[in-house]
N, C-alpha and C. Protein backbone atom coordinates (compact mmCIF):
# COMPACT_ATOMS: atom_id res chain seq x y z
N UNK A 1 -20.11 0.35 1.97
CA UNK A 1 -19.81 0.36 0.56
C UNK A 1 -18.43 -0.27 0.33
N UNK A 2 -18.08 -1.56 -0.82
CA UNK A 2 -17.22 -1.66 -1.27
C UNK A 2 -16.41 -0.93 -2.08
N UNK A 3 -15.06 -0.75 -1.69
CA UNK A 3 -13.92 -0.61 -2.69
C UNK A 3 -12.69 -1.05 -2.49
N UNK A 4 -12.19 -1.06 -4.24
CA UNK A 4 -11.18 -1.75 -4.43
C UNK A 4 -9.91 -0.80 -3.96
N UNK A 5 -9.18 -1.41 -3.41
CA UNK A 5 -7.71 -1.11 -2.63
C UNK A 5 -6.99 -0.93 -3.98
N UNK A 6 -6.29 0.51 -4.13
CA UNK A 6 -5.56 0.94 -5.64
C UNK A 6 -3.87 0.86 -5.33
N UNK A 7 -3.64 1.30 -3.97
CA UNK A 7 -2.26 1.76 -3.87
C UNK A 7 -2.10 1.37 -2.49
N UNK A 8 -0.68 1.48 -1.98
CA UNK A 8 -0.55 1.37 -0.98
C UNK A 8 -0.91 2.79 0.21
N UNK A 9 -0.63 4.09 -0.76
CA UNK A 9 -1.07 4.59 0.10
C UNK A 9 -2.79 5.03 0.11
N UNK A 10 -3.68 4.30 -0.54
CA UNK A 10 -4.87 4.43 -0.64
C UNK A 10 -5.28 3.45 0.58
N UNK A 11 -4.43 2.09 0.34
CA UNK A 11 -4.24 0.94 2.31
C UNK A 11 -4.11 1.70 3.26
N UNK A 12 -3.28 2.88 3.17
CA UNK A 12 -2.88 3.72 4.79
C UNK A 12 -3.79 4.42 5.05
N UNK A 13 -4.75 5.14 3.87
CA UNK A 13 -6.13 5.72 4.22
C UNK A 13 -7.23 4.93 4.58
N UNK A 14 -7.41 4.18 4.08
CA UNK A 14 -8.12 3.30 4.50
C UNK A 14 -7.95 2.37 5.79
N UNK A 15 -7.07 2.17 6.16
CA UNK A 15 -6.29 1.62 7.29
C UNK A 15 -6.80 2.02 8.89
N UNK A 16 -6.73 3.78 8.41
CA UNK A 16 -6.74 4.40 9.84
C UNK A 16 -8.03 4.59 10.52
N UNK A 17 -9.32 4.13 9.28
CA UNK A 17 -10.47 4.07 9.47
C UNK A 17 -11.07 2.96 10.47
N UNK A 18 -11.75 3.07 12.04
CA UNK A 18 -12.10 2.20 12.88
C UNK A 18 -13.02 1.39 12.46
N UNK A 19 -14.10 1.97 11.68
CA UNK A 19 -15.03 0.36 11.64
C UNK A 19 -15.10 -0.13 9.97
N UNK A 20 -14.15 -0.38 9.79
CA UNK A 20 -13.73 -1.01 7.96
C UNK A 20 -13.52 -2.47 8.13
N UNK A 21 -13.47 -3.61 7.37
CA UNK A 21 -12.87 -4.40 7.05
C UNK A 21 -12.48 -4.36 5.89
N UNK A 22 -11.48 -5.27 5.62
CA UNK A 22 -10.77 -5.24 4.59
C UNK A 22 -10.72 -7.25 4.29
N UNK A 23 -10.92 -7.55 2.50
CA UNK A 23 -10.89 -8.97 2.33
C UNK A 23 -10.13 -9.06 1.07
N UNK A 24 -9.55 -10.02 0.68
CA UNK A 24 -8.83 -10.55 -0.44
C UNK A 24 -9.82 -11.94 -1.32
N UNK A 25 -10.08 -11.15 -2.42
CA UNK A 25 -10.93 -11.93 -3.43
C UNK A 25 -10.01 -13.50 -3.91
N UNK A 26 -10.62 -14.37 -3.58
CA UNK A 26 -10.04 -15.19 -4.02
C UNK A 26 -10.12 -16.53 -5.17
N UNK A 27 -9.57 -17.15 -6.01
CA UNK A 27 -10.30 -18.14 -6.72
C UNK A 27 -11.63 -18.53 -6.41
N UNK A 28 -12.56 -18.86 -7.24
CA UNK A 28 -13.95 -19.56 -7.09
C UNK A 28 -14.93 -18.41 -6.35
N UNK A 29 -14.59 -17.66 -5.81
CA UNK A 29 -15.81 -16.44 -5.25
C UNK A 29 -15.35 -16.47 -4.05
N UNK A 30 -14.20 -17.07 -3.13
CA UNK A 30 -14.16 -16.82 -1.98
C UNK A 30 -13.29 -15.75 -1.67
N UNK A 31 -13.23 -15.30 -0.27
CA UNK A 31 -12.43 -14.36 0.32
C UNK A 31 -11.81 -14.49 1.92
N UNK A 32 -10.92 -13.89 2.08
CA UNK A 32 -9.88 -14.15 3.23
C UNK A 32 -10.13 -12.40 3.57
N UNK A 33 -10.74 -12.92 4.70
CA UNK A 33 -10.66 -11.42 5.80
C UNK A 33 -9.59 -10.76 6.34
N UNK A 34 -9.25 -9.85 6.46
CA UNK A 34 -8.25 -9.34 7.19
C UNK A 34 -8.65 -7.97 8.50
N UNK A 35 -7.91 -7.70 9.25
CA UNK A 35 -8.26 -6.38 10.15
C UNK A 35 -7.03 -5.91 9.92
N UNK A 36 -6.64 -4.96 9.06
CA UNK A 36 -5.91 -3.91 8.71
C UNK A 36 -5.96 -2.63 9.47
N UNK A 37 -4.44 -2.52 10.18
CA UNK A 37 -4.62 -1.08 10.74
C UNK A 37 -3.11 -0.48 10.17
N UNK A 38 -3.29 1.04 10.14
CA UNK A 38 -2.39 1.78 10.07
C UNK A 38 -2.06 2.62 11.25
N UNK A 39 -1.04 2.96 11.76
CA UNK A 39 -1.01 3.82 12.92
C UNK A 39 -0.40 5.15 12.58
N UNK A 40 -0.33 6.06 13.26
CA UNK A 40 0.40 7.48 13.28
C UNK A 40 1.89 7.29 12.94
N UNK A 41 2.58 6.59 13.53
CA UNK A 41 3.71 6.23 13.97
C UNK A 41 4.09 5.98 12.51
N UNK A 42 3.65 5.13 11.66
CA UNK A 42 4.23 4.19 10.55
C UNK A 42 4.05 3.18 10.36
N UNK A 43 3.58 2.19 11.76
CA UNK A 43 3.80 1.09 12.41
C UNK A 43 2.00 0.15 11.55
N UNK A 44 2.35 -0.88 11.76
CA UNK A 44 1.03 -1.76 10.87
C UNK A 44 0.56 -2.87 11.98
N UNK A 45 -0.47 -3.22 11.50
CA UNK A 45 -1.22 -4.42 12.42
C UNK A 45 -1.57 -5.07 11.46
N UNK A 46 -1.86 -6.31 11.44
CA UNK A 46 -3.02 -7.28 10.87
C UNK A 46 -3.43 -8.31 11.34
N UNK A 47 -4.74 -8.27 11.13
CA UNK A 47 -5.00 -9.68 12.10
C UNK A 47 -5.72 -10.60 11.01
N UNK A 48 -5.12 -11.70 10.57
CA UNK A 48 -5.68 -12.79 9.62
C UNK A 48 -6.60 -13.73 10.52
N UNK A 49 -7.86 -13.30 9.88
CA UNK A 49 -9.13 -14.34 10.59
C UNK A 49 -8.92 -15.70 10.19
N UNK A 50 -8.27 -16.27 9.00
CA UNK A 50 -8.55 -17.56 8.63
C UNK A 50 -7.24 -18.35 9.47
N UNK A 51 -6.54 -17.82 10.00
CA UNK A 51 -5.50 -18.71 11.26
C UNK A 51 -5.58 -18.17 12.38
N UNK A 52 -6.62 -16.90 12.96
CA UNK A 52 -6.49 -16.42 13.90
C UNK A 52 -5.23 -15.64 14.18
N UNK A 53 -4.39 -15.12 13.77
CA UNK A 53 -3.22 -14.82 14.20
C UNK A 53 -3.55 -12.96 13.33
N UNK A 54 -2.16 -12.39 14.39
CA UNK A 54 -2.27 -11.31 14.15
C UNK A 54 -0.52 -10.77 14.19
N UNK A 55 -0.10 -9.76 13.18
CA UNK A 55 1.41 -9.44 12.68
C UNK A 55 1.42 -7.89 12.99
N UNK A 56 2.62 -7.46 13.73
CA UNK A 56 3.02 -6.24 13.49
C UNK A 56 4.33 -5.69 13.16
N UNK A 57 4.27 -4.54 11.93
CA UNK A 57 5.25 -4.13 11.21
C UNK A 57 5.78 -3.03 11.65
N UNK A 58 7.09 -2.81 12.09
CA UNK A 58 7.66 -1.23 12.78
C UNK A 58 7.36 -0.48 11.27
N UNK A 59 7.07 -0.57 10.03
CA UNK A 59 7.17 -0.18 8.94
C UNK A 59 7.18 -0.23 7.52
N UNK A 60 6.79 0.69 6.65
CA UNK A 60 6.04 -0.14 5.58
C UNK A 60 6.89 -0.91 4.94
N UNK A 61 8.48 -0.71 5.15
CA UNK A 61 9.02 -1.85 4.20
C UNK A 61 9.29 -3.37 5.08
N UNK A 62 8.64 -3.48 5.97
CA UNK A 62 8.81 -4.54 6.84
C UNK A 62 7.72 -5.03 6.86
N UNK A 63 6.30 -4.67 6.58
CA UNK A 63 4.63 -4.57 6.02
C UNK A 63 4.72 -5.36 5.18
N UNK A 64 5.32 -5.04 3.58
CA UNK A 64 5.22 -4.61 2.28
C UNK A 64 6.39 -6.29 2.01
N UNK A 65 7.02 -6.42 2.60
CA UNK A 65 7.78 -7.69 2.57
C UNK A 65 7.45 -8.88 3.10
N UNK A 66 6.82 -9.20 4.16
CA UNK A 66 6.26 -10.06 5.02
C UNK A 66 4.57 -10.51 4.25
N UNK A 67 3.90 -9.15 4.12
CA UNK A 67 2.73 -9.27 3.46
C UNK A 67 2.60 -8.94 1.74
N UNK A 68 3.55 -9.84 1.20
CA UNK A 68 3.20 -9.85 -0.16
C UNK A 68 2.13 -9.92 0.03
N UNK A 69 1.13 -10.83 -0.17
CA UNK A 69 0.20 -11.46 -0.76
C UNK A 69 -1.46 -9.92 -0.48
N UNK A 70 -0.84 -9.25 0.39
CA UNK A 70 -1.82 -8.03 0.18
C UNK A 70 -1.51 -7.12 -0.64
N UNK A 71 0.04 -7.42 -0.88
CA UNK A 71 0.38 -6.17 -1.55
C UNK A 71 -0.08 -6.81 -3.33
N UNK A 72 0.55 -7.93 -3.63
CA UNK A 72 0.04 -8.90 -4.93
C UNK A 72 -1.56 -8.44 -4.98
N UNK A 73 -2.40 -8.44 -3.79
CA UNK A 73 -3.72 -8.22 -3.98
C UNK A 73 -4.52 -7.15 -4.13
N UNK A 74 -3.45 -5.62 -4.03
CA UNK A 74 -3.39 -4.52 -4.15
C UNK A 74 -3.73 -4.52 -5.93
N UNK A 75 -2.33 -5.04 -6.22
CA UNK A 75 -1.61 -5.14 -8.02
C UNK A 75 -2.96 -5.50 -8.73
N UNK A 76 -3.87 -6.60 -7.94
CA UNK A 76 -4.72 -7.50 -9.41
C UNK A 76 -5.81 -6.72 -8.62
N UNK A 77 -6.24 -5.87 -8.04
CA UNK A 77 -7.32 -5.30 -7.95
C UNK A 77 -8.16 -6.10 -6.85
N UNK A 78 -7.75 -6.98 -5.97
CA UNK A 78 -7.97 -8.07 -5.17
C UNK A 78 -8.75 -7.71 -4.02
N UNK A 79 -7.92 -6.47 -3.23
CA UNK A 79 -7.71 -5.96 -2.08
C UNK A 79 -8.94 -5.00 -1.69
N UNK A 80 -10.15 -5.77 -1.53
CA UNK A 80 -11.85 -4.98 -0.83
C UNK A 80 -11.53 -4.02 0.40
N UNK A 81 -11.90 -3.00 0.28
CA UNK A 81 -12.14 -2.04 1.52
C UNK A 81 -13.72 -1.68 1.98
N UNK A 82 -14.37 -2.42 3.26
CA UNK A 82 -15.53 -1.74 3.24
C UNK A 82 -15.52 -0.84 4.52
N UNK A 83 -16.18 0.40 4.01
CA UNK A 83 -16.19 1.23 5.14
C UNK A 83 -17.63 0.84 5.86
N UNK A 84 -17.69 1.27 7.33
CA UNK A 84 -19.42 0.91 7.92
C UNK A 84 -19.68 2.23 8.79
N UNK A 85 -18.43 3.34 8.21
CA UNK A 85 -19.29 4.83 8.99
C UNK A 85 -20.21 5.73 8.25
């Protein structure tokens, strides 16, 4: 089931969940995948499928700065969460 990503800390719940993806709606009907994790710690992962590459944050204001463009996609309602448990 889809849903829309509301808050950041609605991302950290969603985050800690193992078999989710997460995508960013984009102009014309497309979307940019992401693998979003949250850890115990504080600490963040992401792995962007459309360059292959993957970022980690000691923390959310180091997250939250680096990854505007999830957080921008949070704001416009952008930010898909699907769960598959």
């Amino acid at each position: 089931m889809a849903t829309i990503v509301k808050t950041l800390d609605h991302l950290k719940e969603c985050a800690i969940v193992e078999s989710s993806d997460f995508w960013i709606r984009l102009n014309g009907g497309a979307k940019s995948s992401k693998d979003i994790k949250y850890y115990e710690d504080g600490s963040w992962g992401v792995f962007h499928s459309i360059s292959d590459s993957f970022c980690e944050y000691r923390n959310d204001k180091d997250f939250t700065e680096d990854e505007d463009f999830i957080i921008k996609a949070i704001k416009t309602n952008n930010l898909i969460w699907e769960n598959y448990e």
